[in-house]
N, C-alpha and C. Protein backbone atom coordinates (compact mmCIF):
# COMPACT_ATOMS: atom_id res chain seq x y z
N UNK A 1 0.83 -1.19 0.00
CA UNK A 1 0.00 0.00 0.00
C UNK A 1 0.87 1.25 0.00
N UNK A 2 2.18 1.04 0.50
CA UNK A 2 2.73 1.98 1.11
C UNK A 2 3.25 2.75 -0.50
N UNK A 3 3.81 1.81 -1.34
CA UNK A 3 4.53 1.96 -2.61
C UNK A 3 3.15 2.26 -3.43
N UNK A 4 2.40 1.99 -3.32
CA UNK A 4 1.18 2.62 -4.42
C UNK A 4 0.68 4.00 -3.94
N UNK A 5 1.07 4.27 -2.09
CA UNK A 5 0.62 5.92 -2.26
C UNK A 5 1.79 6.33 -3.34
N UNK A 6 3.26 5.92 -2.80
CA UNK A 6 4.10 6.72 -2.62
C UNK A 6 3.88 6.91 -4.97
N UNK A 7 3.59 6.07 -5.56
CA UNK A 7 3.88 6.18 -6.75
C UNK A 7 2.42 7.27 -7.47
N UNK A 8 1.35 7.46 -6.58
CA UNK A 8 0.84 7.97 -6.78
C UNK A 8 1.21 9.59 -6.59
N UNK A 9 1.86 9.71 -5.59
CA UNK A 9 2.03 10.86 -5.01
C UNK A 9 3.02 11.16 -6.06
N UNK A 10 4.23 10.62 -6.97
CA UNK A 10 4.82 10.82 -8.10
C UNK A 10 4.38 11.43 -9.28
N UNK A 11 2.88 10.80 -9.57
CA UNK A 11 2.44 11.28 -10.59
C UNK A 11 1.95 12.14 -10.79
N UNK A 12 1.10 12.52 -9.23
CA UNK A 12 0.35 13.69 -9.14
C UNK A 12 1.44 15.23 -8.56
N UNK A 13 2.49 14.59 -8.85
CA UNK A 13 3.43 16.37 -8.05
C UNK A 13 3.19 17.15 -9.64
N UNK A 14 2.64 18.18 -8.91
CA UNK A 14 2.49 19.54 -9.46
C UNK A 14 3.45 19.91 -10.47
N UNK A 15 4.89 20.19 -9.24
CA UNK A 15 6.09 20.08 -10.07
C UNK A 15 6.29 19.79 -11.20
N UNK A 16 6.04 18.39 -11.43
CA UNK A 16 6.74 17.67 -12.67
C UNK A 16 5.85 18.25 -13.89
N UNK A 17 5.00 19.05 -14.03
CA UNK A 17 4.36 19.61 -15.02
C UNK A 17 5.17 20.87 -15.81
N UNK A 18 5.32 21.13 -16.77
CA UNK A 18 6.11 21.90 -18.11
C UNK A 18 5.58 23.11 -17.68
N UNK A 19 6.46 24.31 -17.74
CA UNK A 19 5.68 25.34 -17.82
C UNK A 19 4.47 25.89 -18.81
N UNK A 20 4.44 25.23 -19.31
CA UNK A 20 3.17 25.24 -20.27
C UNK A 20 2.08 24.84 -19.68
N UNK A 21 2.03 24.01 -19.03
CA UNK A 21 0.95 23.32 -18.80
C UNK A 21 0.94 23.75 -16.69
N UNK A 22 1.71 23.78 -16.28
CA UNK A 22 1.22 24.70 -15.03
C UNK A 22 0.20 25.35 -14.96
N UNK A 23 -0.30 26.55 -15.64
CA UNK A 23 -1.15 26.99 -15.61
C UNK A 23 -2.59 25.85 -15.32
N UNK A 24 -2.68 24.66 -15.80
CA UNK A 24 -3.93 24.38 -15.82
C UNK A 24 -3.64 22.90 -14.33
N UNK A 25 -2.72 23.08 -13.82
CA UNK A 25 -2.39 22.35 -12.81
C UNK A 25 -2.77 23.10 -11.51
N UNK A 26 -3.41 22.37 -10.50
CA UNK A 26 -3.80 22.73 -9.34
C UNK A 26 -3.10 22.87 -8.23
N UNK A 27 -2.06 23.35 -7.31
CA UNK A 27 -0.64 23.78 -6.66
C UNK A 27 -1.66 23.77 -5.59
N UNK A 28 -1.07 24.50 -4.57
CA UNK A 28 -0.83 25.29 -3.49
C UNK A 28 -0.34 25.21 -2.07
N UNK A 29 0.42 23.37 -2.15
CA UNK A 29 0.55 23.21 -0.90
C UNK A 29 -0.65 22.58 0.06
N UNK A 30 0.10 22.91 1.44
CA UNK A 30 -1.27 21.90 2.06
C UNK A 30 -2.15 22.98 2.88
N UNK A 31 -3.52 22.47 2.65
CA UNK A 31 -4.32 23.52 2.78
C UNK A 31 -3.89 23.71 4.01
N UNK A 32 -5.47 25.12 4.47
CA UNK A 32 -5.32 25.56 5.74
C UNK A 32 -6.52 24.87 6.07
N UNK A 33 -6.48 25.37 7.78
CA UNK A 33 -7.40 24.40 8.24
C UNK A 33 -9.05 24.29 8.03
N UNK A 34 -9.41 25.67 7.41
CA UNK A 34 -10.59 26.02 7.20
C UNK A 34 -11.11 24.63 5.89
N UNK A 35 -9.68 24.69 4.87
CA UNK A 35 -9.96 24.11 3.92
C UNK A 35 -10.29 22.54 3.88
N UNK A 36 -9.33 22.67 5.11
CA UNK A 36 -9.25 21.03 5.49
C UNK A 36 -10.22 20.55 5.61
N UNK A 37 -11.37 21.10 5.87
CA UNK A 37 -12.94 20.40 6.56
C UNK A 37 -13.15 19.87 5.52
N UNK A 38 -13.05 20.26 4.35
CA UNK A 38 -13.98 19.60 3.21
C UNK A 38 -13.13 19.07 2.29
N UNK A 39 -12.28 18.48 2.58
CA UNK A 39 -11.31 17.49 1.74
C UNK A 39 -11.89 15.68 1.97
N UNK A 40 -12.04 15.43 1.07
CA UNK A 40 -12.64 14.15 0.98
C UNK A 40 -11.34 12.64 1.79
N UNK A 41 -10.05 13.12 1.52
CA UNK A 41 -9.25 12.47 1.58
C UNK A 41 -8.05 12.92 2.28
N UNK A 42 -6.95 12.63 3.58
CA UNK A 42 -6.01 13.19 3.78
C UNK A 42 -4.85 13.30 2.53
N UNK A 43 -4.01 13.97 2.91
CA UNK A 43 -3.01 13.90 1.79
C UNK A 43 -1.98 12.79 1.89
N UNK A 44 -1.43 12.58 0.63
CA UNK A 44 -0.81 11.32 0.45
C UNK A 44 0.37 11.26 1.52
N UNK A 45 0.98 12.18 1.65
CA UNK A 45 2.25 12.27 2.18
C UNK A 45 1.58 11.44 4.07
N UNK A 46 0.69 12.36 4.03
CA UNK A 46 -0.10 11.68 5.84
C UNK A 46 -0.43 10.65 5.68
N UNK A 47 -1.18 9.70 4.51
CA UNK A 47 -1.24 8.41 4.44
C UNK A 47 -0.52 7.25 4.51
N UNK A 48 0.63 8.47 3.74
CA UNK A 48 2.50 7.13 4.00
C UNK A 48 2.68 6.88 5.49
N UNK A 49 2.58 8.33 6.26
CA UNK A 49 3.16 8.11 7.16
C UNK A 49 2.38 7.78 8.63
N UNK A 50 1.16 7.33 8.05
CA UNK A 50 0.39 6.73 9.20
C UNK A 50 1.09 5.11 8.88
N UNK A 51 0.88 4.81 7.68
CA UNK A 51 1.13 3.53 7.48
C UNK A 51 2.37 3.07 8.28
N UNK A 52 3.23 4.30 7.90
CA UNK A 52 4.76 3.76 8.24
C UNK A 52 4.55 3.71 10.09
N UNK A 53 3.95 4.47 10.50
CA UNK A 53 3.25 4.13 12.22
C UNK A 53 2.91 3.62 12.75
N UNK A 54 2.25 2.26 11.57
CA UNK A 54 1.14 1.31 12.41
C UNK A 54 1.94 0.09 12.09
């Protein structure tokens, strides 16, 4: 599980997008907490590292 966040979390970095195509890529880091309420899912990076906890 741990290697399928982590390869997901590869595909989806922002980063690796061309400056061309940035523009239509979604950035900003990790929300704030207001935002946090309505996120369907934690972020990948917190999912690794629960795993790596339990």
């Amino acid at each position: 599980m741990i290697c399928t966040l982590r390869r997901l979390q590869q595909v989806s970095d922002p980063q690796s997008l061309s400056d061309e195509m940035s523009a239509f890529g979604i950035s900003g880091g990790l929300p704030t907490s207001f935002k946090r309420i309505f996120m369907s899912h934690p972020h990948v990076e917190e999912r690794i590292e629960t795993l790596e906890n339990t």
